[in-house]
C-alpha atoms as a PDB file:
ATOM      1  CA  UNK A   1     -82.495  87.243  12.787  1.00  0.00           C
ATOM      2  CA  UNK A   2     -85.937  86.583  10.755  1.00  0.00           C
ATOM      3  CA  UNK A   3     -88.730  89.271  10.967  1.00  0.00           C
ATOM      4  CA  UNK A   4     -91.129  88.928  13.527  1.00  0.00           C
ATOM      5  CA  UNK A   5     -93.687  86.630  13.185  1.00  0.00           C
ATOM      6  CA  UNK A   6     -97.326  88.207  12.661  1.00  0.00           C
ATOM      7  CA  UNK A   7    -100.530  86.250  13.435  1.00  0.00           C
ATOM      8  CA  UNK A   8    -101.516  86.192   9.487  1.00  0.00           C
ATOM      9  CA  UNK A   9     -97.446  84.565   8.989  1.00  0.00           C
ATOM     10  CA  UNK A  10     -97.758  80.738   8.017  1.00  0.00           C
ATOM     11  CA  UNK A  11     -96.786  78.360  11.298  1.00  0.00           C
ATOM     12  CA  UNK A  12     -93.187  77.947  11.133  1.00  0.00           C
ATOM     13  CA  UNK A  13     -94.290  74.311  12.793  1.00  0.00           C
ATOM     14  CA  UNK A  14     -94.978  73.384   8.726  1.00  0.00           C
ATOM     15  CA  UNK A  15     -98.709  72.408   9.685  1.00  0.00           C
ATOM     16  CA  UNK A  16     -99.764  74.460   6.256  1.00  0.00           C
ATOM     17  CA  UNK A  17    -101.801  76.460   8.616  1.00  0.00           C
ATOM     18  CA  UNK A  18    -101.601  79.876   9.555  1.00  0.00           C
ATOM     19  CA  UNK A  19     -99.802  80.864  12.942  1.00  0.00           C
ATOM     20  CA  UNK A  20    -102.988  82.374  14.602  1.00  0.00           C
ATOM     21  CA  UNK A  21    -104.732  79.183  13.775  1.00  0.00           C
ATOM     22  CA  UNK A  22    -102.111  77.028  14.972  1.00  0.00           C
ATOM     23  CA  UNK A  23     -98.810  77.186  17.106  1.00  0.00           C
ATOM     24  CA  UNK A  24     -99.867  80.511  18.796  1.00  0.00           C
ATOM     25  CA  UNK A  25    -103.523  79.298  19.607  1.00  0.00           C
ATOM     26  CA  UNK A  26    -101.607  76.888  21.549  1.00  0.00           C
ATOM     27  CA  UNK A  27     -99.722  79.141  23.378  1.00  0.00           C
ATOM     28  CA  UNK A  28    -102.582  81.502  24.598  1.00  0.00           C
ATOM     29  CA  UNK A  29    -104.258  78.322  25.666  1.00  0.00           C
ATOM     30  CA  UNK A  30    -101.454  77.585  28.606  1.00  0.00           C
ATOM     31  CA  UNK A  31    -102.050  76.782  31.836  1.00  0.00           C
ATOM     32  CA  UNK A  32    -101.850  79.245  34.575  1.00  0.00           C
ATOM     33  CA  UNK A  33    -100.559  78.536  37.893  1.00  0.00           C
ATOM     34  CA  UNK A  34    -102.005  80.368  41.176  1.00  0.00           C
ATOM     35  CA  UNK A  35     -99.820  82.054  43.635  1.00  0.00           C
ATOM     36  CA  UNK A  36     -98.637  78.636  45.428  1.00  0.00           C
ATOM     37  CA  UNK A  37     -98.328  76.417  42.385  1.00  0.00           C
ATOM     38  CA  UNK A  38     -96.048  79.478  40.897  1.00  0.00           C
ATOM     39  CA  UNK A  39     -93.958  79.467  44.189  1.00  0.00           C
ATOM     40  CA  UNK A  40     -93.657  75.370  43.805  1.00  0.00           C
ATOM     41  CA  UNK A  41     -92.253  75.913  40.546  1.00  0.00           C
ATOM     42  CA  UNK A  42     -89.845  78.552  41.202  1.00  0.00           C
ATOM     43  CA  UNK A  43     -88.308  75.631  43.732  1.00  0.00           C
ATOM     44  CA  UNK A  44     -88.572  72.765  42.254  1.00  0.00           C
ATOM     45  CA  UNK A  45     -85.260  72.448  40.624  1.00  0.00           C
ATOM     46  CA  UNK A  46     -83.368  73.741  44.111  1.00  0.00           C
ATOM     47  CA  UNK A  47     -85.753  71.409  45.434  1.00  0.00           C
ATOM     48  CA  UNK A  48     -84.604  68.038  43.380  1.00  0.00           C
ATOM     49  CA  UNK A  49     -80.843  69.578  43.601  1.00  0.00           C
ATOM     50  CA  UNK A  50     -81.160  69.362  47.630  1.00  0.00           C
ATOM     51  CA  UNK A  51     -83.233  65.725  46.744  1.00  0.00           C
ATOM     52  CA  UNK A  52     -80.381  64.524  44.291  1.00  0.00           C
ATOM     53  CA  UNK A  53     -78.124  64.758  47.297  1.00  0.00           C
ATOM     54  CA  UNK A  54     -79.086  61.607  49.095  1.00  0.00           C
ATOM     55  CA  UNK A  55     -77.770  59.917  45.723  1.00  0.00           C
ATOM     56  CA  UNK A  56     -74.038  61.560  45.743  1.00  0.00           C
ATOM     57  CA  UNK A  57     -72.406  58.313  46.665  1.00  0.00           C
ATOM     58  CA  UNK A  58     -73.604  56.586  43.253  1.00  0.00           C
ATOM     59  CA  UNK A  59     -74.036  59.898  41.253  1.00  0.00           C
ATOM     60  CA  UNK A  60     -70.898  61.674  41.906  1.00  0.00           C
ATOM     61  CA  UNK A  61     -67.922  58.820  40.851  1.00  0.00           C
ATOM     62  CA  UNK A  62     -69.816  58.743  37.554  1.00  0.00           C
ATOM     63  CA  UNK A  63     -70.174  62.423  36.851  1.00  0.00           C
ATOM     64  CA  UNK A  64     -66.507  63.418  37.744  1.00  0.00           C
ATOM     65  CA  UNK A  65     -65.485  60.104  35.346  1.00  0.00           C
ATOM     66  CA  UNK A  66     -67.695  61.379  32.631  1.00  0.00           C
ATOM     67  CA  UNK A  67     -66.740  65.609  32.855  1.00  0.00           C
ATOM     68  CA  UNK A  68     -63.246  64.216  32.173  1.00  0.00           C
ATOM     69  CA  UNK A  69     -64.179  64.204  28.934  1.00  0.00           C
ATOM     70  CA  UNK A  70     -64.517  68.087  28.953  1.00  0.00           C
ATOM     71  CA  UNK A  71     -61.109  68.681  29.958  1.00  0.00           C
ATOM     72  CA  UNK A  72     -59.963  69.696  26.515  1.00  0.00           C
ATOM     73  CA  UNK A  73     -62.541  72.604  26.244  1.00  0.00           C
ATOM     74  CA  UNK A  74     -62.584  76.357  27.369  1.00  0.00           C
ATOM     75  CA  UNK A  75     -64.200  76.974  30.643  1.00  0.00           C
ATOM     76  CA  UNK A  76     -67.474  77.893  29.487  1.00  0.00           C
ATOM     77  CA  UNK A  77     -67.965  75.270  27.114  1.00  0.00           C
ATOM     78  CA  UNK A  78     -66.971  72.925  29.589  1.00  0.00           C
ATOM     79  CA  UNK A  79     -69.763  74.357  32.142  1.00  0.00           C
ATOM     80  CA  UNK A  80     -72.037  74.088  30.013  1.00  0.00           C
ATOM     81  CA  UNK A  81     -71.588  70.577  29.118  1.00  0.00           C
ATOM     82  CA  UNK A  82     -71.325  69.448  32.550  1.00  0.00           C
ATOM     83  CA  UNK A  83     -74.586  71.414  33.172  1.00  0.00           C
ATOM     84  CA  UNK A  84     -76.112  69.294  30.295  1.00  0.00           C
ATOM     85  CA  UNK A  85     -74.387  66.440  31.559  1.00  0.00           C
ATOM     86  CA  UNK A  86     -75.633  66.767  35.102  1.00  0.00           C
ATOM     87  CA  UNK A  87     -78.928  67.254  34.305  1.00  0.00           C
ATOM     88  CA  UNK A  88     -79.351  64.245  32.381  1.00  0.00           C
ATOM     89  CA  UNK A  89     -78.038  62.140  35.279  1.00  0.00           C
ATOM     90  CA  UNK A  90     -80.926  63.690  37.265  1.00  0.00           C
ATOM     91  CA  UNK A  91     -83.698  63.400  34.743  1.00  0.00           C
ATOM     92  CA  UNK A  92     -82.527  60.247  32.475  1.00  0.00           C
ATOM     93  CA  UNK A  93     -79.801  58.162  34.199  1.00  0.00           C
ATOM     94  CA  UNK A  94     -80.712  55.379  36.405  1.00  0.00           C
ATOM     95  CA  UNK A  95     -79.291  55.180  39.389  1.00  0.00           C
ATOM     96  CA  UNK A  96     -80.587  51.985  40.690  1.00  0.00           C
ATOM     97  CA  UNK A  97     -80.695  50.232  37.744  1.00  0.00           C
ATOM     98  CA  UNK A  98     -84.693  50.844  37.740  1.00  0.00           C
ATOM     99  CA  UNK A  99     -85.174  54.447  38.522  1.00  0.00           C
ATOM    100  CA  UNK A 100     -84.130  58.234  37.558  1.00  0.00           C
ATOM    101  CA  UNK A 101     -83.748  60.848  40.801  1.00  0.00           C
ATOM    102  CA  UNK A 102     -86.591  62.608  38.737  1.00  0.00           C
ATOM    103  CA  UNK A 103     -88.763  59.319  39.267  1.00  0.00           C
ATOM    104  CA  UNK A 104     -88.384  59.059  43.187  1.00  0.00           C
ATOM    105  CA  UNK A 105     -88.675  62.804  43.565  1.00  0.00           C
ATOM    106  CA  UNK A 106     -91.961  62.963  41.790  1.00  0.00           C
ATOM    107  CA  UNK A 107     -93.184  59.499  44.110  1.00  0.00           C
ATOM    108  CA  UNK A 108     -91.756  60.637  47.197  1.00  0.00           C
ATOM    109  CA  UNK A 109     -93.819  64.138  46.738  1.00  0.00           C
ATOM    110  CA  UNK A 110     -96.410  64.358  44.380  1.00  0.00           C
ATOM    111  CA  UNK A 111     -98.524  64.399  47.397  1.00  0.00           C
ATOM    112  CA  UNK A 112     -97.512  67.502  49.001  1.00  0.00           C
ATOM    113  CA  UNK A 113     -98.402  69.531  46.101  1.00  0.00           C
ATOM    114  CA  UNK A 114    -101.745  70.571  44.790  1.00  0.00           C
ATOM    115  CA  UNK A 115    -103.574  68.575  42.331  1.00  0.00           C
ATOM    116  CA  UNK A 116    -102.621  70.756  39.607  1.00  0.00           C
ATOM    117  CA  UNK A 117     -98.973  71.200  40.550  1.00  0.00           C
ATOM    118  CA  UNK A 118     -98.696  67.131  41.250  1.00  0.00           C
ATOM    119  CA  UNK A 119    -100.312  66.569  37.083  1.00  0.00           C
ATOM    120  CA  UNK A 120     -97.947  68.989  35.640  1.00  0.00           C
ATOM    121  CA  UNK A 121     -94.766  67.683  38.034  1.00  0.00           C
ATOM    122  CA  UNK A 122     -95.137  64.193  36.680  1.00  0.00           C
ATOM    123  CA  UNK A 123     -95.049  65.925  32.711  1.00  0.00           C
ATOM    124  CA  UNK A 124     -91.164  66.347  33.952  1.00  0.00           C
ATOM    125  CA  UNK A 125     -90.591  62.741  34.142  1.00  0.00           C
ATOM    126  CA  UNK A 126     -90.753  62.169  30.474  1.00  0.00           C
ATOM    127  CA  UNK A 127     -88.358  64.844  29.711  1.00  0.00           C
ATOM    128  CA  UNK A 128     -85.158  63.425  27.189  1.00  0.00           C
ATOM    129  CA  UNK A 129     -82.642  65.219  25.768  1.00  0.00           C
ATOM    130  CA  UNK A 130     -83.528  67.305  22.544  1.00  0.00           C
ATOM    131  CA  UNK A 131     -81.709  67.691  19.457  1.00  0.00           C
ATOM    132  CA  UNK A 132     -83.350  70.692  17.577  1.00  0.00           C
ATOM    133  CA  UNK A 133     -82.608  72.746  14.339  1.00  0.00           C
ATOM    134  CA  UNK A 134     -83.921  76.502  15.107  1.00  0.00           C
ATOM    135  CA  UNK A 135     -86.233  77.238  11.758  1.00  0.00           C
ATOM    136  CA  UNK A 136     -87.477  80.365  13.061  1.00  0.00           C
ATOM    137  CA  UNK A 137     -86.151  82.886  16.009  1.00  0.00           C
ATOM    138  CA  UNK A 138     -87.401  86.511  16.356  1.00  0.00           C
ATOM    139  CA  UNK A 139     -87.972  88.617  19.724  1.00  0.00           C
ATOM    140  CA  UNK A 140     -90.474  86.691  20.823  1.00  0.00           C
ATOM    141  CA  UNK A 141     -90.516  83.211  19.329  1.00  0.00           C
ATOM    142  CA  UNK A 142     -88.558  80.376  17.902  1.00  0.00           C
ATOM    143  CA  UNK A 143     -89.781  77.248  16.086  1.00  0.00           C
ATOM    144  CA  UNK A 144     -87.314  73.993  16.494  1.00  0.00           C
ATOM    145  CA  UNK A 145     -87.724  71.387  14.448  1.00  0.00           C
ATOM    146  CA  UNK A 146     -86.566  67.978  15.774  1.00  0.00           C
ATOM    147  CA  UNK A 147     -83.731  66.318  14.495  1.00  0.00           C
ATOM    148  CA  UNK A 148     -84.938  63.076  14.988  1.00  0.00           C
ATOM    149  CA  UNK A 149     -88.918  62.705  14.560  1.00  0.00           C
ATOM    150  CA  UNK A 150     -89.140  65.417  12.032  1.00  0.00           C
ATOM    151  CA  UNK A 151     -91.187  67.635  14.306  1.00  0.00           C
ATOM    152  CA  UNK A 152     -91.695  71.311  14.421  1.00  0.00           C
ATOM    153  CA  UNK A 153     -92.691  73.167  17.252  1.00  0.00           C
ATOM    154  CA  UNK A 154     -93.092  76.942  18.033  1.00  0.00           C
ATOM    155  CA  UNK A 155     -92.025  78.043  21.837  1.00  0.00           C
ATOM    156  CA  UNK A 156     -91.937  81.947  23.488  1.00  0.00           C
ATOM    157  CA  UNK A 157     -88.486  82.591  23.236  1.00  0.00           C
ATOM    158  CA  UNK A 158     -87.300  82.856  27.044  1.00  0.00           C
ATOM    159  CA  UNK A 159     -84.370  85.309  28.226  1.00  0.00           C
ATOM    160  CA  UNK A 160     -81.535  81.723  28.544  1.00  0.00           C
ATOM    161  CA  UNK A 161     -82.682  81.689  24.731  1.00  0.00           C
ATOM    162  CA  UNK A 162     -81.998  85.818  23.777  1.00  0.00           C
ATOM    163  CA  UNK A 163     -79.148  84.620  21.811  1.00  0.00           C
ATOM    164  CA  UNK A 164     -79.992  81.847  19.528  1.00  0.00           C
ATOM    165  CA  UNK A 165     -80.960  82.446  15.925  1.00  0.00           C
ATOM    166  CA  UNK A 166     -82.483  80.808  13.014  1.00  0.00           C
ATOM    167  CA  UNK A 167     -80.056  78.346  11.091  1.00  0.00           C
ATOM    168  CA  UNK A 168     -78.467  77.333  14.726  1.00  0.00           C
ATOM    169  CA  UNK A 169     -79.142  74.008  16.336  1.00  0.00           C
ATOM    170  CA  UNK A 170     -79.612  73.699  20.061  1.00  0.00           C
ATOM    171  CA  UNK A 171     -79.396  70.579  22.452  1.00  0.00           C
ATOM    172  CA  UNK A 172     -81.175  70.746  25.302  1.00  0.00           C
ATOM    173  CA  UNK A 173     -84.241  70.070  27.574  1.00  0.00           C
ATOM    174  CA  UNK A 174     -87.654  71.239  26.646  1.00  0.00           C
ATOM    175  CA  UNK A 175     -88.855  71.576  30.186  1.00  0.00           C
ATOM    176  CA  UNK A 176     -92.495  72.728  31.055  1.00  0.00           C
ATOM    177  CA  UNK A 177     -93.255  75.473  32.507  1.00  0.00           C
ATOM    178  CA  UNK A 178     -96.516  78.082  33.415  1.00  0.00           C
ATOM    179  CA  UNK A 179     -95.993  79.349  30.002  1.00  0.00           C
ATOM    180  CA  UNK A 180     -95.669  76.352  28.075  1.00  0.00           C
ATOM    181  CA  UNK A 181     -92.565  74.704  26.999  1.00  0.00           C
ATOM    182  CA  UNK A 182     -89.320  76.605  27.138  1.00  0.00           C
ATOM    183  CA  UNK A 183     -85.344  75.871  26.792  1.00  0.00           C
ATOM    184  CA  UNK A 184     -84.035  76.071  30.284  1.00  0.00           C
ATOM    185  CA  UNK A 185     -80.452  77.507  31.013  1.00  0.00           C
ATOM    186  CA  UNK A 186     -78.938  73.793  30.320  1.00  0.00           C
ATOM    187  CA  UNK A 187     -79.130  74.641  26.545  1.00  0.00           C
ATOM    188  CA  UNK A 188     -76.426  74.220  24.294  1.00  0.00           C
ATOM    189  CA  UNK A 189     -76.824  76.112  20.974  1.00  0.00           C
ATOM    190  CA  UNK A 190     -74.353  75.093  18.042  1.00  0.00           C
ATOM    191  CA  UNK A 191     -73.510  76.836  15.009  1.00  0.00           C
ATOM    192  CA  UNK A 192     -74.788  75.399  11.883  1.00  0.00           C
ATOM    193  CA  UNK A 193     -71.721  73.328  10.481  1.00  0.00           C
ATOM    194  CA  UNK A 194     -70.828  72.325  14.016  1.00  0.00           C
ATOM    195  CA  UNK A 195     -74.522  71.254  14.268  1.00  0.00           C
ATOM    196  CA  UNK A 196     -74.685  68.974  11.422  1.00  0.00           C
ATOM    197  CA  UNK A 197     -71.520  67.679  11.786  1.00  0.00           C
ATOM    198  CA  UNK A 198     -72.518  66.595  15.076  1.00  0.00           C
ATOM    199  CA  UNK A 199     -76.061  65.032  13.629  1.00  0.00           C
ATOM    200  CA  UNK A 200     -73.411  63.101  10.890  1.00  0.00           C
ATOM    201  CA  UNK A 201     -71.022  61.430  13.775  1.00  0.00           C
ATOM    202  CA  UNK A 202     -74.006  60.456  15.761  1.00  0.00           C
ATOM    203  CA  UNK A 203     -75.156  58.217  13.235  1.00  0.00           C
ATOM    204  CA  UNK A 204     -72.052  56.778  12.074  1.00  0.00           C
ATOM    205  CA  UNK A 205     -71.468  55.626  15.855  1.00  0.00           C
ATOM    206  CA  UNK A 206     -74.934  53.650  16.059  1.00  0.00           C
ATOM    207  CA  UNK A 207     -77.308  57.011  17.613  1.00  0.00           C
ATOM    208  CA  UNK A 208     -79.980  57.460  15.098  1.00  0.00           C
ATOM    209  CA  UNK A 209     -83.348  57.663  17.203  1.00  0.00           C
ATOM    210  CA  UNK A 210     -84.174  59.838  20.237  1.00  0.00           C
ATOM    211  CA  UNK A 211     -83.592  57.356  22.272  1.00  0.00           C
ATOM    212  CA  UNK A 212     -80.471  56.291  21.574  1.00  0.00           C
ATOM    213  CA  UNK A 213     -79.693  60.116  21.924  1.00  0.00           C
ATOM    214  CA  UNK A 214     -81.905  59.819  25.523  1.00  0.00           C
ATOM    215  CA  UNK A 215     -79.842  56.349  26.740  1.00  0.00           C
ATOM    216  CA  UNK A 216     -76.184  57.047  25.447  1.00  0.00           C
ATOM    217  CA  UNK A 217     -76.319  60.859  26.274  1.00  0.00           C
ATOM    218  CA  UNK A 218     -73.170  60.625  28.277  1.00  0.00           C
ATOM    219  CA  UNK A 219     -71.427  58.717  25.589  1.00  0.00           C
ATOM    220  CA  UNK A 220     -72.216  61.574  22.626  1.00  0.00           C
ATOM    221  CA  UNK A 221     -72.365  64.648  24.208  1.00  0.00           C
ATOM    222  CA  UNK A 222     -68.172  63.474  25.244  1.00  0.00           C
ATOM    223  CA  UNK A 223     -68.496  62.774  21.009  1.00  0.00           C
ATOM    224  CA  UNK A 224     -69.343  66.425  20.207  1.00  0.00           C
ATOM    225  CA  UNK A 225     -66.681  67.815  23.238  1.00  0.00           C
ATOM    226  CA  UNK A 226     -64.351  66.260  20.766  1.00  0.00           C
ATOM    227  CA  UNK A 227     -65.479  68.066  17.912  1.00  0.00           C
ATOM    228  CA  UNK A 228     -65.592  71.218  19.587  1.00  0.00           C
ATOM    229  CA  UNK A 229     -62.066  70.593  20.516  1.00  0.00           C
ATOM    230  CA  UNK A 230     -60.340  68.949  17.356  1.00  0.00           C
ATOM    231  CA  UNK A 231     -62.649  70.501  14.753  1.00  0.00           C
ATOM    232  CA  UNK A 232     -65.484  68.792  12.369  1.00  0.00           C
ATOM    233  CA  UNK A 233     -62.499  67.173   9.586  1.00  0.00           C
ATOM    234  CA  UNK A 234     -59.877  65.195   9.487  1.00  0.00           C
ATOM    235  CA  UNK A 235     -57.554  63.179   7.481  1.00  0.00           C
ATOM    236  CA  UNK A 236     -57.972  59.554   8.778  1.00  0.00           C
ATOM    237  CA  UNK A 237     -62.460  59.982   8.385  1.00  0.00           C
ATOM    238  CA  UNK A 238     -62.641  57.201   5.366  1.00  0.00           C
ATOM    239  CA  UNK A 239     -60.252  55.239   7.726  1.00  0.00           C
ATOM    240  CA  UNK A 240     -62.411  55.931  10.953  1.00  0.00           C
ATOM    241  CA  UNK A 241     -65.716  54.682   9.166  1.00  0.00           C
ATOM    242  CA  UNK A 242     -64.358  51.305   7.792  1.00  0.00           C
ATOM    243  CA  UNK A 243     -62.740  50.581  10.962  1.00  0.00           C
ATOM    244  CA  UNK A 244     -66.119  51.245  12.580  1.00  0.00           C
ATOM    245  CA  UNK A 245     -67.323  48.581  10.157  1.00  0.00           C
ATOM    246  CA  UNK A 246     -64.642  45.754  11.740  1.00  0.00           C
ATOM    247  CA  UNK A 247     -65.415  46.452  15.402  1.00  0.00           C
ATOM    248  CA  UNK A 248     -67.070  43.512  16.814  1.00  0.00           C
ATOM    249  CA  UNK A 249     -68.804  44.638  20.283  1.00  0.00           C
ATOM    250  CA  UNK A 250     -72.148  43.150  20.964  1.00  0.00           C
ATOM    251  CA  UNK A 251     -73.882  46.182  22.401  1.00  0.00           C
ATOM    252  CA  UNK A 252     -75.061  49.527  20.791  1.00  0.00           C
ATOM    253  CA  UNK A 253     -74.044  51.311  23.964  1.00  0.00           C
ATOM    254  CA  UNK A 254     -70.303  49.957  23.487  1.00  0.00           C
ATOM    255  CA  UNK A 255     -70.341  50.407  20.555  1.00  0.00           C
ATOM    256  CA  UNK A 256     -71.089  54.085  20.727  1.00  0.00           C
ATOM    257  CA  UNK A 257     -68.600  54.076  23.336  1.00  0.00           C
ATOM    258  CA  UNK A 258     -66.005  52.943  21.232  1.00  0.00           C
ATOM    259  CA  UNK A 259     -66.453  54.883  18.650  1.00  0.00           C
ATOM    260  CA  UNK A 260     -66.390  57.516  20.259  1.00  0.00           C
ATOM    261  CA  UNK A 261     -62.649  56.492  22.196  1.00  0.00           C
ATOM    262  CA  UNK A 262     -61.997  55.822  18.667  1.00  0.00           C
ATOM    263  CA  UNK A 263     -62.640  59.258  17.057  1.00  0.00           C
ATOM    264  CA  UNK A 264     -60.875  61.517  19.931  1.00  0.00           C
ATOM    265  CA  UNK A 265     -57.847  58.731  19.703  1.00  0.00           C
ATOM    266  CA  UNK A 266     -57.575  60.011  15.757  1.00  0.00           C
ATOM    267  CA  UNK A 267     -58.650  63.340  16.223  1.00  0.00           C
ATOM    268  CA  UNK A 268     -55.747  63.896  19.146  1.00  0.00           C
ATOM    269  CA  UNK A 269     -52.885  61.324  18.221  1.00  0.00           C
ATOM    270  CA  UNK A 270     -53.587  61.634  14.312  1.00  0.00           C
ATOM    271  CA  UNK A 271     -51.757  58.134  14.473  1.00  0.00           C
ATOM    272  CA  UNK A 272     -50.131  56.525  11.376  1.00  0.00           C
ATOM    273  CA  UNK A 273     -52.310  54.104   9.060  1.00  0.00           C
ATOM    274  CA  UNK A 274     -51.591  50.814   9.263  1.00  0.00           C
ATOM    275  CA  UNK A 275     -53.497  47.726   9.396  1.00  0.00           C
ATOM    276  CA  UNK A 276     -57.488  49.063  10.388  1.00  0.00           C
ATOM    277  CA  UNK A 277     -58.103  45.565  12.284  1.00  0.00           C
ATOM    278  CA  UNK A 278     -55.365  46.555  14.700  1.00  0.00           C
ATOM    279  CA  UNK A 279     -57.376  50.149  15.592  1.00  0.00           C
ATOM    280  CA  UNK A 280     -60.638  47.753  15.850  1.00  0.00           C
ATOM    281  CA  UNK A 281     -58.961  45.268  18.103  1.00  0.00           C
ATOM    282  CA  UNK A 282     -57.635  48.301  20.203  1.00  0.00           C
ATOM    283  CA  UNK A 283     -60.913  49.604  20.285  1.00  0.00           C
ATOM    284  CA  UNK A 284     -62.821  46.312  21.198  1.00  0.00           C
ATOM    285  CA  UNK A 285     -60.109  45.587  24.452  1.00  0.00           C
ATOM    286  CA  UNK A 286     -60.696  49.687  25.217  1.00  0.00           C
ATOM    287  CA  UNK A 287     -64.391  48.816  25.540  1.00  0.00           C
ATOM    288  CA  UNK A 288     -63.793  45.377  27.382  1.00  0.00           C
ATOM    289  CA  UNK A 289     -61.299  47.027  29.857  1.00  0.00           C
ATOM    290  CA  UNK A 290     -62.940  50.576  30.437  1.00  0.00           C
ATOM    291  CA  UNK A 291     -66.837  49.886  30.415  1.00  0.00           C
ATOM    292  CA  UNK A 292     -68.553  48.131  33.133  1.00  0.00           C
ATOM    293  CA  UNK A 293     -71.324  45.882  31.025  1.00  0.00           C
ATOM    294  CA  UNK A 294     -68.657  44.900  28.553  1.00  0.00           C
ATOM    295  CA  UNK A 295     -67.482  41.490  28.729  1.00  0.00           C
ATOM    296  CA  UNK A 296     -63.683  41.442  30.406  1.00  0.00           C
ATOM    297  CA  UNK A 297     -61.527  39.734  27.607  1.00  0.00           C
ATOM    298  CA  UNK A 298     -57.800  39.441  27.460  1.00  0.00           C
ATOM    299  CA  UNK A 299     -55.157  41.093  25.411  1.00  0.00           C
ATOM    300  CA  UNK A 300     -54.413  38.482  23.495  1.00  0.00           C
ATOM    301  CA  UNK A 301     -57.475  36.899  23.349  1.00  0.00           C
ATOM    302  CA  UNK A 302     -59.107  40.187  21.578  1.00  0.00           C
ATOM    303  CA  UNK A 303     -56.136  40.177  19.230  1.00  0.00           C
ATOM    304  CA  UNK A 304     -56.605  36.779  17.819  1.00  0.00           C
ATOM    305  CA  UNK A 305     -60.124  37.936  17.250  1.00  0.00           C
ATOM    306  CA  UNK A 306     -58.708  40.442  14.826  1.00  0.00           C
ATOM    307  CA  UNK A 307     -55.950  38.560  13.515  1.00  0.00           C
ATOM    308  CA  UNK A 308     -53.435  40.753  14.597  1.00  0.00           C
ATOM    309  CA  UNK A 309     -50.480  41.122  16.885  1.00  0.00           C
ATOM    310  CA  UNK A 310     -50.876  41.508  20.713  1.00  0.00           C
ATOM    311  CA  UNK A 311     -48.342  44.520  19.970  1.00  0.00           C
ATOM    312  CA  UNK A 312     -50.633  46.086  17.585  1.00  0.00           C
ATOM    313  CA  UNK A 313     -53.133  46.718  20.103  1.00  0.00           C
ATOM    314  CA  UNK A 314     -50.739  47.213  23.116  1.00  0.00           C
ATOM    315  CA  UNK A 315     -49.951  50.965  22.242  1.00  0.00           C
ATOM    316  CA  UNK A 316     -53.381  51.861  20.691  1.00  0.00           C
ATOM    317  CA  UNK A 317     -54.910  51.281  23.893  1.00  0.00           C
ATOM    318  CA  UNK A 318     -52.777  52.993  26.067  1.00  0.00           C
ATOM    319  CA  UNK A 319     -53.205  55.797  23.979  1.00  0.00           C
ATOM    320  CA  UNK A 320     -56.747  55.545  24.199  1.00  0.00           C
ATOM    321  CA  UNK A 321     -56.771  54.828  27.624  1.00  0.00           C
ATOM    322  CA  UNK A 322     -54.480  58.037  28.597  1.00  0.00           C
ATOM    323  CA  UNK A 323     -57.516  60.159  26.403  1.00  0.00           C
ATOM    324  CA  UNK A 324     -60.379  58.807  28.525  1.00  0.00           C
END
């Protein structure tokens, strides 16, 4: 853990300025919340849990599809990312096609709050998932620079947060709160080669803006489960990257989709080398077969696409298929 950070300390945010002048004036400047806007706070997130209910029917069937990817992991790991998962579906994923649960809640509501309350309530409906590197962590504060604008920012470190330190990266939501912004108890924190190597995969599946990372969310955080479970290396990763190359699907999502199907199908079946446009094939009729905007293609159709065998993709994809 770094020494504490002392008013007089450069800002770990990388401003060139010094911390009193900075990231700390901005954090004795917060917002203070009277006695009812403090009680609306402490239940808003029961309060959108109870709301999220009305939205089971179209919420749950994708959840319990997606956590399958979490099988493979220990029990807290795979809490955790169903946590992370869940909350995304809540604050990101549209359920209509048009709007998040976080949307409707904050429409539906806004009203029955205070003025204050209903201004800081609709701060929540920007939230995304964060990719940060921890720069600085001491007793009281951490700095995270973000992985994807560049951006440093210094936070009070909250109790969910006691146990990350400097060098770690964390993925997460910055959610407001009275205090100013804080990691909430969704936060995943990842040691530093686990971290990186996550950052790497991401781009070599088509994620390399925040909001890919925002959109695809349920695709990558399934694409770091696997590196959690099969480790960071392996043997076929020249092999993975130039069949990425060959695969032919239109859209970044399935694209990232594949890819990922793609890395846990080496990673767990460490399958024998052949000809690469057989794996691409296998992984373009995976994508057409298994995800609901991708254009339903035949067997054979996909395979003379590739110029390979219908065989060659036959087994691939049931393996594929069995992992998803």
């Amino acid at each position: 853990m770094m020494a504490t950070l002392k008013r007089n300390d450069p800002c770990p945010c990388g401003s060139g300025k010094k911390y009193k002048k900075c990231c700390l004036k901005k954090l004795e400047t917060r917002s203070r919340f009277d006695q009812q806007d403090q009680r609306d706070y402490n239940e808003l997130l029961p309060n959108l849990f109870d709301y999220s209910k009305k939205y089971d029917a179209t919420l749950k069937p994708v959840y319990d599809a997606q956590t399958r990817a979490f099988s493979g992991l220990s029990i807290p790991d795979g809490n955790a990312f169903s946590q992370l998962l869940y909350h995304w579906m809540l604050l990101n994923w549209q359920a209509d096609g048009k709007h998040t649960v976080i949307d409707q809640y904050v429409d539906e509501f806004e009203n029955a709050y205070s003025q204050s309350f209903a201004s800081f309530l609709k701060k929540w409906k920007d939230l995304e998932p964060r990719f940060f590197y921890v720069a600085h962590a001491d007793a009281e504060y951490m700095a995270l620079k973000d992985l994807w604008s560049g951006k440093t920012q210094t936070i009070l470190k909250t109790p969910v947060a006691d146990k990350i330190e400097a060098g770690e990266y964390v993925i997460g939501y910055l959610y407001p709160s009275p205090e100013g912004p804080a990691l909430g108890s969704d936060a995943v924190d990842l040691p530093s080669k686990l971290g990186l190597a996550f950052y790497e995969e991401m781009k070599k599946a088509g994620a390399v803006k925040q909001k890919h990372f925002t959109k695809h969310f349920d695709h990558l955080l399934p694409l770091l489960a696997v590196l959690v479970q099969y480790g960071t290396t392996f043997k076929q990763e020249e092999s993975y990257e130039e069949i990425l190359e060959l695969i032919q699907l239109d859209s970044r999502r399935s694209a990232i989709a594949g890819a990922v199907a793609l890395r846990r199908y080496l990673a767990a079946k460490k399958p024998r080398m052949t000809k690469k446009e057989g794996f691409a094939a296998a992984v373009h009729y995976w994508a057409a077969q298994m995800l609901p905007d991708e254009e339903a293609q035949s067997q054979k159709a996909v395979a003379e696409t590739y110029g390979v065998s219908s065989s060659a993709v036959s087994s691939k994809f049931k393996q594929m298929k069995e992992l998803s």
